[in-house]
PDB file of N, CA and C in Angstrom:
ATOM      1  N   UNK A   1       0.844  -1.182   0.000  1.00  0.00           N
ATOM      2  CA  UNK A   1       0.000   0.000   0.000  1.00  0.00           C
ATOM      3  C   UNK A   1       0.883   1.237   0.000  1.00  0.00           C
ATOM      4  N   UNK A   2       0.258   2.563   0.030  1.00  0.00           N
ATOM      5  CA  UNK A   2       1.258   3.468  -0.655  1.00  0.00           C
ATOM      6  C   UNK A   2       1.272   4.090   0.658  1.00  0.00           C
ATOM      7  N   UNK A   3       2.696   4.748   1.113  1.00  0.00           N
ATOM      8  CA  UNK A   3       2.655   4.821   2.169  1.00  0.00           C
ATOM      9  C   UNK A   3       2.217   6.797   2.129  1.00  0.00           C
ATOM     10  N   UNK A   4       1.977   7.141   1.453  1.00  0.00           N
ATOM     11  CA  UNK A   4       0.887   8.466   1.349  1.00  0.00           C
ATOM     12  C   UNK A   4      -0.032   8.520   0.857  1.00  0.00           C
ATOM     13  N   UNK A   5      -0.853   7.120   1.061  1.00  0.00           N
ATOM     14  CA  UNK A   5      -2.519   7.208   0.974  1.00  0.00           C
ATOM     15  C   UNK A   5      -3.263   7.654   2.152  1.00  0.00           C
ATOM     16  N   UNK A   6      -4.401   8.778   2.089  1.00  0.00           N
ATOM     17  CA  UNK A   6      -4.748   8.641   3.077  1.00  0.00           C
ATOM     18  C   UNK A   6      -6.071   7.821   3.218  1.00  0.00           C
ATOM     19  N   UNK A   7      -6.444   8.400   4.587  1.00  0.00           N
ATOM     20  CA  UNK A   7      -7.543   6.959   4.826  1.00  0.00           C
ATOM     21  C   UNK A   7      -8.714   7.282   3.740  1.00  0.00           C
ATOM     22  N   UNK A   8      -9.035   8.212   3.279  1.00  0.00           N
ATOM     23  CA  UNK A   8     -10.323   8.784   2.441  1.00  0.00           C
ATOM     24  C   UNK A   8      -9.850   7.809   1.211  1.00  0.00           C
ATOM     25  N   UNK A   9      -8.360   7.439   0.913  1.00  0.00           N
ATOM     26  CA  UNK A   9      -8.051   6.969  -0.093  1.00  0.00           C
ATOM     27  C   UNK A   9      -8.628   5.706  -0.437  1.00  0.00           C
ATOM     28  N   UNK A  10      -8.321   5.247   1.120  1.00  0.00           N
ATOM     29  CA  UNK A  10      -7.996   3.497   1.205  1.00  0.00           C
ATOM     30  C   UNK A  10      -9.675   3.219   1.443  1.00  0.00           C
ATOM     31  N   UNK A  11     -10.732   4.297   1.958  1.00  0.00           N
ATOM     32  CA  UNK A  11     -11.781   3.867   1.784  1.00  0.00           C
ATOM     33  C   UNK A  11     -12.441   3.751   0.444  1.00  0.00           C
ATOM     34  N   UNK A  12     -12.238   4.555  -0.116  1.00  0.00           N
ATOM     35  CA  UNK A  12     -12.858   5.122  -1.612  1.00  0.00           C
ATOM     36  C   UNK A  12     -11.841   3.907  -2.672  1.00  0.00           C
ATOM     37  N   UNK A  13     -10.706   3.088  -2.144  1.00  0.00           N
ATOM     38  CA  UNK A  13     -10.565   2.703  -2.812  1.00  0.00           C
ATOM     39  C   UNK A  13     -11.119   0.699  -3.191  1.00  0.00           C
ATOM     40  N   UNK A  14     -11.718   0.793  -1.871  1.00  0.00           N
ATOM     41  CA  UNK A  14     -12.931  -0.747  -1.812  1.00  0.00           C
ATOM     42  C   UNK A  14     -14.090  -0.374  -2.770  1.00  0.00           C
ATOM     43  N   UNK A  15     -14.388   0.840  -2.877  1.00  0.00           N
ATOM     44  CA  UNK A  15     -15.483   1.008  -3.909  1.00  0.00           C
ATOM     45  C   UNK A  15     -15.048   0.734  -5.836  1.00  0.00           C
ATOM     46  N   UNK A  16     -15.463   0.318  -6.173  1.00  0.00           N
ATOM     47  CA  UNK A  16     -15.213   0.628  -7.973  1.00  0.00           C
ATOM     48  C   UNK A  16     -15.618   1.702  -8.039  1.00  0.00           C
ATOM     49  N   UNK A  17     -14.784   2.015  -9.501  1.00  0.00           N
ATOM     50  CA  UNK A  17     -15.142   3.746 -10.295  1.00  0.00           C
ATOM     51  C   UNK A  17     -16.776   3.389 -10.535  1.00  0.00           C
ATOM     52  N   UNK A  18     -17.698   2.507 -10.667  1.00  0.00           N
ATOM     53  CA  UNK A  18     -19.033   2.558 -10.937  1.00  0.00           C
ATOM     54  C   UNK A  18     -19.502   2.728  -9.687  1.00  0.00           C
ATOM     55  N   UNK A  19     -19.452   2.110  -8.719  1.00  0.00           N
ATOM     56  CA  UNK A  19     -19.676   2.808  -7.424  1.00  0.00           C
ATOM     57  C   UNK A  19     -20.072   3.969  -6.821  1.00  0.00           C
ATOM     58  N   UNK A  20     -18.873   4.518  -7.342  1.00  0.00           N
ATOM     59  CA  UNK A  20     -18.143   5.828  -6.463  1.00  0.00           C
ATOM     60  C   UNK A  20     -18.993   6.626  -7.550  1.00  0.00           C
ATOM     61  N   UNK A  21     -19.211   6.097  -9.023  1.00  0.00           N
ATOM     62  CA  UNK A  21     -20.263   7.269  -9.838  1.00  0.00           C
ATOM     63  C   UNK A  21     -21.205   7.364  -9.505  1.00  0.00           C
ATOM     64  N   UNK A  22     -22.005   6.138  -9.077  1.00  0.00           N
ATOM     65  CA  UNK A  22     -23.305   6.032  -8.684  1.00  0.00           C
ATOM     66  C   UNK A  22     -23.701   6.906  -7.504  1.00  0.00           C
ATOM     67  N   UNK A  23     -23.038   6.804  -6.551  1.00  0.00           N
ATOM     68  CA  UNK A  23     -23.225   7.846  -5.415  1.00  0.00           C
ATOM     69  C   UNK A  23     -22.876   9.137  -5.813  1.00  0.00           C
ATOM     70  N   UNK A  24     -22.083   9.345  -6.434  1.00  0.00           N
ATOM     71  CA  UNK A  24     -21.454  10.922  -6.903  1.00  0.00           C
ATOM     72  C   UNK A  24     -22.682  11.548  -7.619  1.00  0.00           C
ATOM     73  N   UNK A  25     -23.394  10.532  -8.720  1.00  0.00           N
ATOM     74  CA  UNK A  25     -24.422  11.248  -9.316  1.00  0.00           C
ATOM     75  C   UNK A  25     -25.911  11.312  -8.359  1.00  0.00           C
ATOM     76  N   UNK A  26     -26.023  10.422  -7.435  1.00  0.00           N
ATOM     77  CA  UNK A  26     -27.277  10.257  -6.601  1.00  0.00           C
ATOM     78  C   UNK A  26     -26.867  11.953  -5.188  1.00  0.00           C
ATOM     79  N   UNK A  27     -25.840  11.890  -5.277  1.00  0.00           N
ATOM     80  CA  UNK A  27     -25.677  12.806  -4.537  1.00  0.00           C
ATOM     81  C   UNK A  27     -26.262  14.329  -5.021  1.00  0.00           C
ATOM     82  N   UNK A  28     -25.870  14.708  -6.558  1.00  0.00           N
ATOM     83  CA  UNK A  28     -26.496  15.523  -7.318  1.00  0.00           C
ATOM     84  C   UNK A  28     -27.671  15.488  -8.319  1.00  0.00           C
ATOM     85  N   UNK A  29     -28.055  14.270  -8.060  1.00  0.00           N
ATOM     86  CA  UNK A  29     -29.250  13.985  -8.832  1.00  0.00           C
ATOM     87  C   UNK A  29     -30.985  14.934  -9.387  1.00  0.00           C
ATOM     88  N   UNK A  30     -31.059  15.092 -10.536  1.00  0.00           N
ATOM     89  CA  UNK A  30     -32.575  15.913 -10.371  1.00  0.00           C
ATOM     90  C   UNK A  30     -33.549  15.750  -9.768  1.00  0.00           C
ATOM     91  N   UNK A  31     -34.622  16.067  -9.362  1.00  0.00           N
ATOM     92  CA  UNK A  31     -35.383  16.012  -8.494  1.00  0.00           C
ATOM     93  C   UNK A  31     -36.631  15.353  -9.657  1.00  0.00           C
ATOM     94  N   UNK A  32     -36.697  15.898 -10.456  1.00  0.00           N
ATOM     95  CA  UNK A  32     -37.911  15.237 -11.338  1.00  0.00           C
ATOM     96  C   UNK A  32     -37.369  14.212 -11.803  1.00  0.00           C
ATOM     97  N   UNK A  33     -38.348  13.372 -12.444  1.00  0.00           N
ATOM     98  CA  UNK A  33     -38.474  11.757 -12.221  1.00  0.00           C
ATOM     99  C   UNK A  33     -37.713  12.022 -14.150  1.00  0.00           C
ATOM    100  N   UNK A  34     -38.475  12.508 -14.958  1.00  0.00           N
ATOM    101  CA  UNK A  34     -38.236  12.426 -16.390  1.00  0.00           C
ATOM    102  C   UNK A  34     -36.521  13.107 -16.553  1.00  0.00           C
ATOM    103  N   UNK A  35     -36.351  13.640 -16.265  1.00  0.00           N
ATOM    104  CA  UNK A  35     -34.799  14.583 -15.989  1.00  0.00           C
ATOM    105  C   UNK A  35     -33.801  13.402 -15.613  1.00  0.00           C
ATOM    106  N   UNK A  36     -34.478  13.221 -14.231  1.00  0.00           N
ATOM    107  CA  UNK A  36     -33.009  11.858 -13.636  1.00  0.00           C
ATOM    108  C   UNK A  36     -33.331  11.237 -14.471  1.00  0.00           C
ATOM    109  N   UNK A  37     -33.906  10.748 -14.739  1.00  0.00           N
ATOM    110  CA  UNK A  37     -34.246   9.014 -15.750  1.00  0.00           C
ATOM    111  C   UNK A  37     -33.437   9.465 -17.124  1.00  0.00           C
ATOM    112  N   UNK A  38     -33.807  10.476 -17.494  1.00  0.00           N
ATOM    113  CA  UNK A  38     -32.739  11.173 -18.304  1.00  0.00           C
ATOM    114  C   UNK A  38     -30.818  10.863 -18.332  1.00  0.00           C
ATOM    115  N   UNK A  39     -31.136  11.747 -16.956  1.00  0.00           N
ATOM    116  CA  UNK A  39     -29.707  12.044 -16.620  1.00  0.00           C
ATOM    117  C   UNK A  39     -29.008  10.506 -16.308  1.00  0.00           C
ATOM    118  N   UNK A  40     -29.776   9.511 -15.749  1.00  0.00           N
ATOM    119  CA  UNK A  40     -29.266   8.289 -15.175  1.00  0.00           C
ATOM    120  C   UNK A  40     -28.398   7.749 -16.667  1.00  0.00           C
ATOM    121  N   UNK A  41     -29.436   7.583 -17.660  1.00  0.00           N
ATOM    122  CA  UNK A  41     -28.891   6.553 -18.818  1.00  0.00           C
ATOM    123  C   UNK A  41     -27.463   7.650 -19.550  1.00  0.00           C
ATOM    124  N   UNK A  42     -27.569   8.966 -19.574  1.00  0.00           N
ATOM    125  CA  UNK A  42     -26.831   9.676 -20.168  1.00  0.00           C
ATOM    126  C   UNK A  42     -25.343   9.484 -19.362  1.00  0.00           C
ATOM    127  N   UNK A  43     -25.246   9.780 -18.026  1.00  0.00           N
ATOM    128  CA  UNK A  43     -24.374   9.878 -17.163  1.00  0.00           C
ATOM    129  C   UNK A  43     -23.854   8.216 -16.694  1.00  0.00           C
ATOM    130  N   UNK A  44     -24.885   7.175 -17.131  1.00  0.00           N
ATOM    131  CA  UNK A  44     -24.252   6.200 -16.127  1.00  0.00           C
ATOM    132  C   UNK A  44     -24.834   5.489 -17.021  1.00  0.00           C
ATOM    133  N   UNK A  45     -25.392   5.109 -18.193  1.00  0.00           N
ATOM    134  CA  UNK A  45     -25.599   3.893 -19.343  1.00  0.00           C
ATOM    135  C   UNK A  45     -26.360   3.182 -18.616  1.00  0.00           C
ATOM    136  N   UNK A  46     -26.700   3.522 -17.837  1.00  0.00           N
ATOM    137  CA  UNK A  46     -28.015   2.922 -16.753  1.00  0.00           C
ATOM    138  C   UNK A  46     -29.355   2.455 -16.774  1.00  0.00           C
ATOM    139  N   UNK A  47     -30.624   1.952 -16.990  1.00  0.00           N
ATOM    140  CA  UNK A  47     -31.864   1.961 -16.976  1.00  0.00           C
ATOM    141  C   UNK A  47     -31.681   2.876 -15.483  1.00  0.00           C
ATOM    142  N   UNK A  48     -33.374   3.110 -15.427  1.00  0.00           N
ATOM    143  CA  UNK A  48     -33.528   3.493 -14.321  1.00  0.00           C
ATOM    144  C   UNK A  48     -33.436   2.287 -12.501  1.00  0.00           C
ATOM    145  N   UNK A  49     -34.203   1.702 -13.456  1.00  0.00           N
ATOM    146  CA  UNK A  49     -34.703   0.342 -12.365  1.00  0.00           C
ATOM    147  C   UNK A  49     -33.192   0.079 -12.085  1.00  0.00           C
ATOM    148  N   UNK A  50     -32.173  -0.354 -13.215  1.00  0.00           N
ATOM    149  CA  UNK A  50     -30.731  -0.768 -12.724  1.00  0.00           C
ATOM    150  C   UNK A  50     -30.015  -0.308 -11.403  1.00  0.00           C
ATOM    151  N   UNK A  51     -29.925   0.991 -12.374  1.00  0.00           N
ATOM    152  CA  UNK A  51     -29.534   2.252 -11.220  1.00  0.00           C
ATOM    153  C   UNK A  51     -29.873   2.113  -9.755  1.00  0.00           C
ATOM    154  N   UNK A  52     -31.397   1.984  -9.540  1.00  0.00           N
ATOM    155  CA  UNK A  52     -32.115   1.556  -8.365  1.00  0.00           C
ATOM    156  C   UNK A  52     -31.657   0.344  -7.631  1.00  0.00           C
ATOM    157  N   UNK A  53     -31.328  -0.566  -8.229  1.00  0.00           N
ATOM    158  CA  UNK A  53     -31.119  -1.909  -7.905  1.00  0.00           C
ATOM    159  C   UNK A  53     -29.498  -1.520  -6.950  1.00  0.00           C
ATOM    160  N   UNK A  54     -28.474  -1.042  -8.071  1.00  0.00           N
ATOM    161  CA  UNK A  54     -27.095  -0.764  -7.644  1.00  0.00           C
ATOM    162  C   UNK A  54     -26.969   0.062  -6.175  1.00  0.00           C
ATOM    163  N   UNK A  55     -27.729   1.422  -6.368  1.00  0.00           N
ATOM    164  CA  UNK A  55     -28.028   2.443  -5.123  1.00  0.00           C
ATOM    165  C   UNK A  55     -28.451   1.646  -4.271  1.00  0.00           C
ATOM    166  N   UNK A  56     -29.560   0.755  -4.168  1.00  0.00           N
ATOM    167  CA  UNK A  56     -30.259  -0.076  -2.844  1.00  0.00           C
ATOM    168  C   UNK A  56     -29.087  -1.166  -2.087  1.00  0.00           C
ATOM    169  N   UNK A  57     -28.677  -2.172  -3.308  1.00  0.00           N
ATOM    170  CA  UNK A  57     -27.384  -2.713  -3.029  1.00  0.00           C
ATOM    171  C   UNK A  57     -26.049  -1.860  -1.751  1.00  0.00           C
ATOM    172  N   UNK A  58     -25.658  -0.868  -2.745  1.00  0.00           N
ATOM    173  CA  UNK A  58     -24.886   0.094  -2.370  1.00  0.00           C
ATOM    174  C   UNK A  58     -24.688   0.650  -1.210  1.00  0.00           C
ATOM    175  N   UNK A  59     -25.921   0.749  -0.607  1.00  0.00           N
ATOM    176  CA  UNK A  59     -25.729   1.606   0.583  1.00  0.00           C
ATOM    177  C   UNK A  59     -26.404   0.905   1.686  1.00  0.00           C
ATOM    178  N   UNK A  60     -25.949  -0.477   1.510  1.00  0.00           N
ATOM    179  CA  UNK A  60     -25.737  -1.748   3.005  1.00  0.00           C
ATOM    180  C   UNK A  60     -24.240  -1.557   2.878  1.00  0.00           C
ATOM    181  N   UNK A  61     -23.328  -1.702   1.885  1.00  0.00           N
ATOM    182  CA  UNK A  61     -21.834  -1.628   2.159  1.00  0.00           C
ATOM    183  C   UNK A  61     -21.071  -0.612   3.009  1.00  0.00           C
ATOM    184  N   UNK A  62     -20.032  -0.845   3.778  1.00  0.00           N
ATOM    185  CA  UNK A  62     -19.342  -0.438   4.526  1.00  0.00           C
ATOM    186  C   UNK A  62     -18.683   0.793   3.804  1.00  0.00           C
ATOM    187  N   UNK A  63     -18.294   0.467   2.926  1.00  0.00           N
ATOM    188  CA  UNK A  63     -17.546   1.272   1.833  1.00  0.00           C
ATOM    189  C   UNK A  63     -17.970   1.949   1.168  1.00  0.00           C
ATOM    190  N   UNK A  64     -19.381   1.845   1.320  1.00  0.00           N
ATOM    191  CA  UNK A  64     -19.826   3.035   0.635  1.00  0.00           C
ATOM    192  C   UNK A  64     -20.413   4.427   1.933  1.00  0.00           C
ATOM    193  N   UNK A  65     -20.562   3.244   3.102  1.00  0.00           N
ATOM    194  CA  UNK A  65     -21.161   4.512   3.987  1.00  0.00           C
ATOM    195  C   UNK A  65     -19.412   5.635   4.696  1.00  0.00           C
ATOM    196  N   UNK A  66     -18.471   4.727   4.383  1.00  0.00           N
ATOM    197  CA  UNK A  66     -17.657   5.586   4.691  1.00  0.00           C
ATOM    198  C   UNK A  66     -16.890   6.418   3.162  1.00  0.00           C
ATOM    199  N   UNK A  67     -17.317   6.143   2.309  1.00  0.00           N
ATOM    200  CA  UNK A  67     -16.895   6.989   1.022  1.00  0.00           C
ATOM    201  C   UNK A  67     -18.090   8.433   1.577  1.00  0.00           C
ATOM    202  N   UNK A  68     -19.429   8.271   1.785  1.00  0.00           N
ATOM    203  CA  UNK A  68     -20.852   9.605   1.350  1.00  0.00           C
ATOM    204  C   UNK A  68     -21.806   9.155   2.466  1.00  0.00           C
ATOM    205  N   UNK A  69     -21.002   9.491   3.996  1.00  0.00           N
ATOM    206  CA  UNK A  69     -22.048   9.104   5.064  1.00  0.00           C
ATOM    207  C   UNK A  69     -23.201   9.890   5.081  1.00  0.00           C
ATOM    208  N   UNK A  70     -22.950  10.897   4.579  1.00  0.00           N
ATOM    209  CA  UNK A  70     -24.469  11.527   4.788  1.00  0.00           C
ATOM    210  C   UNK A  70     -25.078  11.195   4.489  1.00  0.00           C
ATOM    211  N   UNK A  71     -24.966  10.906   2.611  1.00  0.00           N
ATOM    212  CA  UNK A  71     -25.710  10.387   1.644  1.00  0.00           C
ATOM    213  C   UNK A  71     -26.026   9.444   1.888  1.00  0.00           C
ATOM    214  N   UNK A  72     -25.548   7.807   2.173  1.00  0.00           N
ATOM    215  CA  UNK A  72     -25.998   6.739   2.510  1.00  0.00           C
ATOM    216  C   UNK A  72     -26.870   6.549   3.725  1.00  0.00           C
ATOM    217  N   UNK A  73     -26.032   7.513   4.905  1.00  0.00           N
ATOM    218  CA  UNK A  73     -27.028   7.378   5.885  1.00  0.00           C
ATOM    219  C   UNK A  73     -28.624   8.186   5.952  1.00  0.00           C
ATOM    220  N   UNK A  74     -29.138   9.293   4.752  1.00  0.00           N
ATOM    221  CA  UNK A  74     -30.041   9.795   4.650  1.00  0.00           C
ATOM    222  C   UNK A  74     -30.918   8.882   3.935  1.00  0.00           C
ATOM    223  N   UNK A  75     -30.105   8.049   2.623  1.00  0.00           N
ATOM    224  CA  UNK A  75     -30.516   6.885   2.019  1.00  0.00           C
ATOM    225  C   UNK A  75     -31.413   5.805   2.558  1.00  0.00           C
ATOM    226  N   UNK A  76     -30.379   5.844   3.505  1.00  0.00           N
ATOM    227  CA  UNK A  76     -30.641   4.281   4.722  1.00  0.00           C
ATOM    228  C   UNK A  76     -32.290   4.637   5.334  1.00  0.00           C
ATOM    229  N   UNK A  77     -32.244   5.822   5.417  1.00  0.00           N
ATOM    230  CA  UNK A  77     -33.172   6.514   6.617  1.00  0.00           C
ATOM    231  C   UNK A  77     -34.737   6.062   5.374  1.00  0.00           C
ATOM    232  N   UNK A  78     -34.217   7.038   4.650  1.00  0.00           N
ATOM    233  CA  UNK A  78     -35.534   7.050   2.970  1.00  0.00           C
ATOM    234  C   UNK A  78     -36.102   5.460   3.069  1.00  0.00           C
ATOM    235  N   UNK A  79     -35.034   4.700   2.656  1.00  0.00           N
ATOM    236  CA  UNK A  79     -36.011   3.221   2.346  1.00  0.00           C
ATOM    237  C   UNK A  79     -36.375   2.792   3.697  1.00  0.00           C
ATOM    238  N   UNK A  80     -35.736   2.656   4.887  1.00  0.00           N
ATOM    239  CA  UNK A  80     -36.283   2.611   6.279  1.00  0.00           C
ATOM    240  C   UNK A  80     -38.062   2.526   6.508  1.00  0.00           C
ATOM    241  N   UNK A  81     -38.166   4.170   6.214  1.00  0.00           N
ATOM    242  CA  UNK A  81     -39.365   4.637   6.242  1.00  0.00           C
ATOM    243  C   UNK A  81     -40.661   4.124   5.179  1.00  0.00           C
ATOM    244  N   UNK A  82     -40.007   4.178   3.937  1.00  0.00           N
ATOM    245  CA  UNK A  82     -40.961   3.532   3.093  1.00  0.00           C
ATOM    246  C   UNK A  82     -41.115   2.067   3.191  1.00  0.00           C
ATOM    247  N   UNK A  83     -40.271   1.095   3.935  1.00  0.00           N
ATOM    248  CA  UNK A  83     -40.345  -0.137   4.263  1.00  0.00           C
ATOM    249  C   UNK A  83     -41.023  -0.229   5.525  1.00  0.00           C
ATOM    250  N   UNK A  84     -41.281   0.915   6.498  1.00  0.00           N
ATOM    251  CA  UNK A  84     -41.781   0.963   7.650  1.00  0.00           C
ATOM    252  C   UNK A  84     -43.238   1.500   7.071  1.00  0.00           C
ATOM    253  N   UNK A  85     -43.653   2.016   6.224  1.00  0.00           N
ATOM    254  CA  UNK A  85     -45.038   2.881   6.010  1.00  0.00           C
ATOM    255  C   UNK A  85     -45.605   1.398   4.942  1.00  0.00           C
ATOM    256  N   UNK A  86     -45.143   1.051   4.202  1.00  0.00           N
ATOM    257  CA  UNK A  86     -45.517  -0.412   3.546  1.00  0.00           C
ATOM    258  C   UNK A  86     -45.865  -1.540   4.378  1.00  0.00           C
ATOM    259  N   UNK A  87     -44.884  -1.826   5.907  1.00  0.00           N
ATOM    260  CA  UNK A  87     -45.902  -2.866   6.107  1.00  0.00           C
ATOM    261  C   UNK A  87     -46.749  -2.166   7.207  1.00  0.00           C
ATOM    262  N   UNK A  88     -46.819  -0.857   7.267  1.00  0.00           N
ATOM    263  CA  UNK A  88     -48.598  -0.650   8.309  1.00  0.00           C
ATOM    264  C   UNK A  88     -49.371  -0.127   7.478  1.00  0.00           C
ATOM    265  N   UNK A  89     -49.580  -0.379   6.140  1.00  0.00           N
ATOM    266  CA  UNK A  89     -50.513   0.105   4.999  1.00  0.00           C
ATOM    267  C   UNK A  89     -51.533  -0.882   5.122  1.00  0.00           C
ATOM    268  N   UNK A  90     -52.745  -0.378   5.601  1.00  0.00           N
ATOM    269  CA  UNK A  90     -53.811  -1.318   5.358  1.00  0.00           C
ATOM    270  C   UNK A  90     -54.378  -1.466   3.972  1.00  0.00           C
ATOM    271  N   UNK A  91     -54.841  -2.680   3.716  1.00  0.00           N
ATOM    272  CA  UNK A  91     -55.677  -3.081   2.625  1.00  0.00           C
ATOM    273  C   UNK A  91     -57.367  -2.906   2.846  1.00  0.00           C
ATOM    274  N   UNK A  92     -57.617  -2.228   3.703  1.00  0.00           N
ATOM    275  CA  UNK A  92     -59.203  -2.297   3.544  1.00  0.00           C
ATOM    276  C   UNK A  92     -59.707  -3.888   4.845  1.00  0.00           C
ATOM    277  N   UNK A  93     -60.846  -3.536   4.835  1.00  0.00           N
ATOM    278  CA  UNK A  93     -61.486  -4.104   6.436  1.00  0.00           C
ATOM    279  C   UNK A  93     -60.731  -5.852   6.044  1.00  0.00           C
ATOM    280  N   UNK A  94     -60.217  -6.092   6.810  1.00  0.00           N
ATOM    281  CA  UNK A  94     -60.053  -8.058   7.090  1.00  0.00           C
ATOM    282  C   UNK A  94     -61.457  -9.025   7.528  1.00  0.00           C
ATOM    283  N   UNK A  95     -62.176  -8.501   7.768  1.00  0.00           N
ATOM    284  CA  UNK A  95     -63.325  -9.743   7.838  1.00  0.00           C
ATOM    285  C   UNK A  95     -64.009 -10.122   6.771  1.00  0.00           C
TER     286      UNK A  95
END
């Protein structure tokens, strides 16, 4: 190892360059749905759903929460909640 890496190095360097894009662009990402979906395939040769798949993946890894803790840990928080509001969603009366 290089003995003037620093630690930002040696973390960022468990991630791949697709990785480290994926968060880089989710970090600046558009807010409208037609724009990112846009921006996803232009910037990252991506479908959308892909993209989704990689980001969800992504931010259980160690390496990624210490590359963009905010980001992952605001991430973490987002699907949390929508996995917490999904299972107390009622379907209408049970009897």
């Amino acid at each position: 190892m290089d003995e003037n890496a620093t630690g930002d190095d040696v973390r960022a360097s468990v991630l791949s360059e697709r990785d480290r894009a994926v968060l880089d662009f989710e970090q600046r990402a558009p807010a409208a749905a037609g724009a990112r979906e846009a921006a996803i395939r232009r910037e990252l040769g991506l479908g959308a759903v892909r993209y989704q798949q990689l980001l969800n993946s992504l931010i259980d890894r160690p390496a990624a929460l210490a590359y963009a803790p905010m980001l992952v840990g605001r991430l973490q928080r987002l699907r949390a909640a929508r996995r917490d509001a999904r299972a107390t969603r009622s379907f209408g009366p049970t009897h």
